[in-house]
Protein backbone atom coordinates (compact mmCIF):
# COMPACT_ATOMS: atom_id res chain seq x y z
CA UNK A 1 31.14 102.91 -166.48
CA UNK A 2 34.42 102.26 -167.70
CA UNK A 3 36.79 105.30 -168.97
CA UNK A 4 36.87 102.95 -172.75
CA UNK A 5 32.92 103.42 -172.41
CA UNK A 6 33.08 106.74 -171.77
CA UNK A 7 35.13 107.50 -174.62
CA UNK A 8 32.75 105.22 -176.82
CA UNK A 9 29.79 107.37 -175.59
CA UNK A 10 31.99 110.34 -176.45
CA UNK A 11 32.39 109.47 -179.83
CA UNK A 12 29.11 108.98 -180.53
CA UNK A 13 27.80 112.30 -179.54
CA UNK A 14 30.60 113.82 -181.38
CA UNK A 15 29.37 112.07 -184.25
CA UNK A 16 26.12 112.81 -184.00
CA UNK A 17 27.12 116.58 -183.59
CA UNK A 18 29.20 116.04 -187.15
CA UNK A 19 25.40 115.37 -188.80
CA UNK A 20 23.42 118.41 -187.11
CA UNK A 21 26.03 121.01 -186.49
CA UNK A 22 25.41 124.64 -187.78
CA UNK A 23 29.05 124.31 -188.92
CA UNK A 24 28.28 121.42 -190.95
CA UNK A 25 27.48 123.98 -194.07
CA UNK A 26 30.18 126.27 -193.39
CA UNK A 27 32.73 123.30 -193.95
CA UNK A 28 30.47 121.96 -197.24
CA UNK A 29 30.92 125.53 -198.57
CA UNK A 30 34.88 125.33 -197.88
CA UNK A 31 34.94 122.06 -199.87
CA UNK A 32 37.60 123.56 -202.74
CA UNK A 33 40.32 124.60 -199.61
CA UNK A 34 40.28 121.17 -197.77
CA UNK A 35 39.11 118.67 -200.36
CA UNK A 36 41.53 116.81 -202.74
CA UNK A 37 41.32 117.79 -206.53
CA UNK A 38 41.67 113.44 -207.18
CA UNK A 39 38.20 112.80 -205.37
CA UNK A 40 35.20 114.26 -207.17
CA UNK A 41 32.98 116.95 -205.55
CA UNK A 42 29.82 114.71 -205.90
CA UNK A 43 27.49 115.30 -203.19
CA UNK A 44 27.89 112.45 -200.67
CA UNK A 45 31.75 112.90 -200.44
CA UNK A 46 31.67 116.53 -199.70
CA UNK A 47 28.79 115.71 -196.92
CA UNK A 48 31.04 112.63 -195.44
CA UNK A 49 33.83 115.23 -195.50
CA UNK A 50 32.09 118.44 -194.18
CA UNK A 51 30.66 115.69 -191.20
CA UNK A 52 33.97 114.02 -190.42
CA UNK A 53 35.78 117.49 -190.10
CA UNK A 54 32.92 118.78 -187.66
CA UNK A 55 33.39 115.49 -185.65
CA UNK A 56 36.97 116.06 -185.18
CA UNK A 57 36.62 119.44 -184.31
CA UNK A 58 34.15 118.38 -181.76
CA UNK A 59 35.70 115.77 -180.31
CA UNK A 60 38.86 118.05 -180.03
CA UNK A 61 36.54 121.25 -178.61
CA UNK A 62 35.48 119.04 -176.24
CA UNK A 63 38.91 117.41 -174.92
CA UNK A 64 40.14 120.89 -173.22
CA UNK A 65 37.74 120.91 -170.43
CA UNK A 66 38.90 117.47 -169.61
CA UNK A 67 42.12 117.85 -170.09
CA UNK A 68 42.16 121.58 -167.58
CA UNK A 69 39.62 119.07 -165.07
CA UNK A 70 41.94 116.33 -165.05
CA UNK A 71 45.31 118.48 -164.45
CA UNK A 72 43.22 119.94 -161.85
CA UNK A 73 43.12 116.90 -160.35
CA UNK A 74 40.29 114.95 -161.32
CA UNK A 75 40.34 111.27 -161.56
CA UNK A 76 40.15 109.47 -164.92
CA UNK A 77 36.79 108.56 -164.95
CA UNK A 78 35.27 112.19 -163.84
CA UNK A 79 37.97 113.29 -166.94
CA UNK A 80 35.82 111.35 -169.19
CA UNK A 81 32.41 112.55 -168.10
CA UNK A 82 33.34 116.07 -168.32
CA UNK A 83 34.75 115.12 -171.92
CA UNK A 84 31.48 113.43 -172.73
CA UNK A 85 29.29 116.38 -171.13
CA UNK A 86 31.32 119.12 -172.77
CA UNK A 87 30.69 117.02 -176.23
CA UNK A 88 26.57 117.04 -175.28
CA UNK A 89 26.73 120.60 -174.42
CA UNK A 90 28.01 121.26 -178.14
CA UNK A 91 25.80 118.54 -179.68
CA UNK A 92 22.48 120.85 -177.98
CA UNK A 93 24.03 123.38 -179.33
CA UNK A 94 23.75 121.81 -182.59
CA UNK A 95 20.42 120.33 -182.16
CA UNK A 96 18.77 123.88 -181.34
């Protein structure tokens, strides 16, 4: 697999943590701190939001192991399946 596949993969678990997360209601709860007064606080924007922000942080979370496994000499592609593990390990975290 290809490191752009990897990442792809990546993403998609990342996203998929953004919908199931235990932090997803934390952030919907925060909505006044990190939302924009000009959008309206209807439902669906708050939840797009609330899931984007958990996908970042994810995605982001997840990046450190990669980055310490790569500077400690890893190749690219073993990089990208530690990112991609590390960002399944927080997805079943999610998910239980």
């Amino acid at each position: 697999m290809s490191p752009q596949n990897s990442f792809v993969v990546t993403m998609a678990i990342c996203l998929l943590n953004g919908l199931v997360s235990p932090m997803l209601p934390v952030v919907w709860h925060l909505h006044p701190v990190w939302m924009p007064e000009l959008l309206p606080a209807t439902r669906e924007i708050v939840f797009y939001g609330a899931s984007l922000i958990v996908s970042t942080a994810t995605l982001l979370t997840a990046a450190v192991p990669a980055a310490i496994a790569e500077r400690m000499g890893l190749s690219l592609q073993g990089a990208m399946m530690v990112w991609a593990g590390a960002a399944a390990l927080l997805l079943l975290a999610g998910l239980r």
